[in-house]
Protein backbone atom coordinates (compact mmCIF):
# COMPACT_ATOMS: atom_id res chain seq x y z
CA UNK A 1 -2.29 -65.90 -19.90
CA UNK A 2 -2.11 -64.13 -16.64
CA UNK A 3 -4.25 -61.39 -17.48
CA UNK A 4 -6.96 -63.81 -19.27
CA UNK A 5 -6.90 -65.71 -16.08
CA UNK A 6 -7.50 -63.07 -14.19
CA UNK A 7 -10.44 -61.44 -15.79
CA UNK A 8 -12.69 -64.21 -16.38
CA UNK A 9 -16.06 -61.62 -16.74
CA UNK A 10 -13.71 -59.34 -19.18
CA UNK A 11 -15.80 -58.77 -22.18
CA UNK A 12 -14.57 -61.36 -25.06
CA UNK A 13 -12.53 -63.43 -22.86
CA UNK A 14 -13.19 -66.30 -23.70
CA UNK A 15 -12.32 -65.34 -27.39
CA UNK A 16 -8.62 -63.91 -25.85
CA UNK A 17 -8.51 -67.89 -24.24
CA UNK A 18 -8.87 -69.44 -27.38
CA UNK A 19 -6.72 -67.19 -28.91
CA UNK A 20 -4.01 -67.92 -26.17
CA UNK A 21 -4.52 -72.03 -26.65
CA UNK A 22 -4.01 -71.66 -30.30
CA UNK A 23 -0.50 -69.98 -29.71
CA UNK A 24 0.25 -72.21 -27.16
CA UNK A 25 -0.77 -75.32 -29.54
CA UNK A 26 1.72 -74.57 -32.01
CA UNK A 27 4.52 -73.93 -29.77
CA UNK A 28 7.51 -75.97 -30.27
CA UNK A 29 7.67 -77.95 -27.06
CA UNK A 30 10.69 -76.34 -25.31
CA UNK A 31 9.00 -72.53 -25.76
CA UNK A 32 5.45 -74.53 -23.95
CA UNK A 33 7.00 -76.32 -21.57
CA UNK A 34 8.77 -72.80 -20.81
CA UNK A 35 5.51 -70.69 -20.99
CA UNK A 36 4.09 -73.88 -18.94
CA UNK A 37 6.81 -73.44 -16.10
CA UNK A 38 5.81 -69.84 -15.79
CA UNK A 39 1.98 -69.85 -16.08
CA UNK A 40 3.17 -72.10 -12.50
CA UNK A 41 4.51 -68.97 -10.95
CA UNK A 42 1.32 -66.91 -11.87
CA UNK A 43 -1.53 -67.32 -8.94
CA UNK A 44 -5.07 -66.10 -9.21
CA UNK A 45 -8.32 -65.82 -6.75
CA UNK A 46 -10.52 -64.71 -9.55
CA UNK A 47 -14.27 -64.12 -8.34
CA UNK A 48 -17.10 -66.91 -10.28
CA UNK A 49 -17.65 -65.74 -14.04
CA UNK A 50 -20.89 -64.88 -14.97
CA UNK A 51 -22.44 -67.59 -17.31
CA UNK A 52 -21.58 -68.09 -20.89
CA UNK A 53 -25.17 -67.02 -21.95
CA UNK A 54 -25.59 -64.15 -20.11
CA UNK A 55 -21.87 -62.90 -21.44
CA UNK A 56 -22.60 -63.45 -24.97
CA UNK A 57 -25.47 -61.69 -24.53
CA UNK A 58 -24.14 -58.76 -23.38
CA UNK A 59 -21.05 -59.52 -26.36
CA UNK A 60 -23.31 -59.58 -28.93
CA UNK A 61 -25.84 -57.06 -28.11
CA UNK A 62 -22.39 -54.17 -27.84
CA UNK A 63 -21.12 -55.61 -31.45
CA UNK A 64 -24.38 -55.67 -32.93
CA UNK A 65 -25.64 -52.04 -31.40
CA UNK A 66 -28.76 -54.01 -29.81
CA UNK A 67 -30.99 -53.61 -26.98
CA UNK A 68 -29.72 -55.90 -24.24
CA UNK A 69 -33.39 -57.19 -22.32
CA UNK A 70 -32.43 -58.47 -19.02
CA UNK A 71 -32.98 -59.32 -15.61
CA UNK A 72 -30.87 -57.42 -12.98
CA UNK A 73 -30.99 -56.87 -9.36
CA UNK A 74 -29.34 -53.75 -8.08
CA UNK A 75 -27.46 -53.94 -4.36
CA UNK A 76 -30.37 -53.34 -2.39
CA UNK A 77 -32.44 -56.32 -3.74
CA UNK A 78 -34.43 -55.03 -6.20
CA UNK A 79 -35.04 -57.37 -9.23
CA UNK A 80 -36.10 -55.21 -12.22
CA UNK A 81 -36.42 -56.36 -16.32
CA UNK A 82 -34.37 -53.99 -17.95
CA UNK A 83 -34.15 -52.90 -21.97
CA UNK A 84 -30.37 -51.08 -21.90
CA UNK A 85 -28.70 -49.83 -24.99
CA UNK A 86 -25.34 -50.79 -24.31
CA UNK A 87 -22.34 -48.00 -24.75
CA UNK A 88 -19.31 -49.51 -23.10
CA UNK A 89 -18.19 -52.32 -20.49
CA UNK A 90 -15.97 -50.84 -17.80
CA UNK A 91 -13.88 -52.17 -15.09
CA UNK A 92 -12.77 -50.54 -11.94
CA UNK A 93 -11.98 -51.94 -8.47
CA UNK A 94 -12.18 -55.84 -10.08
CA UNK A 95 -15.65 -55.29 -10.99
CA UNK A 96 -17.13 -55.56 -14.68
CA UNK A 97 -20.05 -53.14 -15.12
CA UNK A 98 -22.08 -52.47 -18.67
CA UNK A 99 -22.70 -49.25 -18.95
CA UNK A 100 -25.89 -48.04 -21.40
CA UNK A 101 -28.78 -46.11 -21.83
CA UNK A 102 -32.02 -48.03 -19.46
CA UNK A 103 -35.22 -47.33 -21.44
CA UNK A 104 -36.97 -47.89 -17.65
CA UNK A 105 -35.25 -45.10 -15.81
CA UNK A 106 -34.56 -42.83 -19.30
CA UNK A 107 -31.00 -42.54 -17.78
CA UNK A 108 -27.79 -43.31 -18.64
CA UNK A 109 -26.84 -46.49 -16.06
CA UNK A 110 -24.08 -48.81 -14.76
CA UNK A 111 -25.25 -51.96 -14.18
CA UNK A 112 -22.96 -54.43 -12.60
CA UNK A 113 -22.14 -57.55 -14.42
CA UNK A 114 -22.13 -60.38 -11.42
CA UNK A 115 -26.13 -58.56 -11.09
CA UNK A 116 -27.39 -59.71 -14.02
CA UNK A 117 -29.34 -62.86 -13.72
CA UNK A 118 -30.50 -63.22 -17.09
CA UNK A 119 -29.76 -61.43 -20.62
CA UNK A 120 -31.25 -61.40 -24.34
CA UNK A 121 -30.60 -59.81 -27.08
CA UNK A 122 -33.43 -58.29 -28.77
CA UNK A 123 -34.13 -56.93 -32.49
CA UNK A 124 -34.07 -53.31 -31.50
CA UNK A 125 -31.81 -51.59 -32.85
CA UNK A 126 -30.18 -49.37 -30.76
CA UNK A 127 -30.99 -45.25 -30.66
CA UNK A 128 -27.51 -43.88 -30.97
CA UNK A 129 -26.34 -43.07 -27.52
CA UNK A 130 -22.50 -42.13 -27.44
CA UNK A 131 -19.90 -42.39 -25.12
CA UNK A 132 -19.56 -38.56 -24.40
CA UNK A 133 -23.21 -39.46 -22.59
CA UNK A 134 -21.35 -41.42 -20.08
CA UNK A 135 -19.28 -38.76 -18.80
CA UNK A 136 -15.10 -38.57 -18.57
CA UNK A 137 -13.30 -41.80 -17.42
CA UNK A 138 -11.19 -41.67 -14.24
CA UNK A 139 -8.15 -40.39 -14.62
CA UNK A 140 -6.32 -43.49 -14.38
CA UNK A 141 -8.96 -45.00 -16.63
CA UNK A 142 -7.85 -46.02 -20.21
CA UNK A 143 -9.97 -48.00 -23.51
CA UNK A 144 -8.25 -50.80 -25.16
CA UNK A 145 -5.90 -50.29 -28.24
CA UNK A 146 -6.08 -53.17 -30.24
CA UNK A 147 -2.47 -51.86 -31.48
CA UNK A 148 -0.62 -52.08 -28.48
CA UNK A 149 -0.62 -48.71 -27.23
């Protein structure tokens, strides 16, 4: 719950909060009002999510290996439309970034998620860009087992 709660622009987390509400609804009331008392003891200052449209977007256009249209504006100021392929979300420093190939610079980009003002998700299929393109993670970088390693 902690972790949910603290990574509101996560990729699919509003699927892990659903997930989390259907354990907690078939708790057997001592175990919730336990989990309850202890979700008390957890604080978090998350930063604003990005909107539920603009999220899904980005979702569905990684599942579906589709070209992501949308509108961004990079820290200088600059508002661009952008067509990205997307390869992978990242995270670092308490920022969510989408990283994928940008058909307007023909370069492989990180585009910050709180940037994105608006976000599609076209027909285009995407062209096959890999991971490898992006480079090595940190070191203290890791992906996501969905087996609990």
């Amino acid at each position: 719950m902690a972790a949910v709660s603290a990574a509101p622009d996560a990729p699919y987390a509003d699927l892990a909060a659903a997930g989390i509400q259907k354990i907690l609804d078939v708790l057997d009331p001592k175990t919730r009002a336990r989990a309850d008392e202890l979700g008390s003891r957890v604080w978090v200052n998350a930063l604003p999510s990005s909107s539920r449209t603009i999220k899904s977007a980005l979702e569905d256009g990684m599942a579906g290996q589709r070209v992501i249209r949308m509108r961004y504006t990079s820290k200088n100021g600059t508002t661009t439309t952008r067509d990205v392929e997307p390869v992978l979300f990242a995270s670092t420093n308490g920022q969510w970034y989408l990283v994928g190939w940008c058909r307007l610079r023909n370069a492989m980009r990180w585009f910050t998620v709180a940037r994105i003002e608006r976000a599609s998700v076209t027909k285009t299929a995407c062209s096959g860009h890999t991971i490898h393109e992006v480079g090595e993670p940190p070191a203290n970088a890791r992906p996501v087992h969905t087996r609990g390693g």
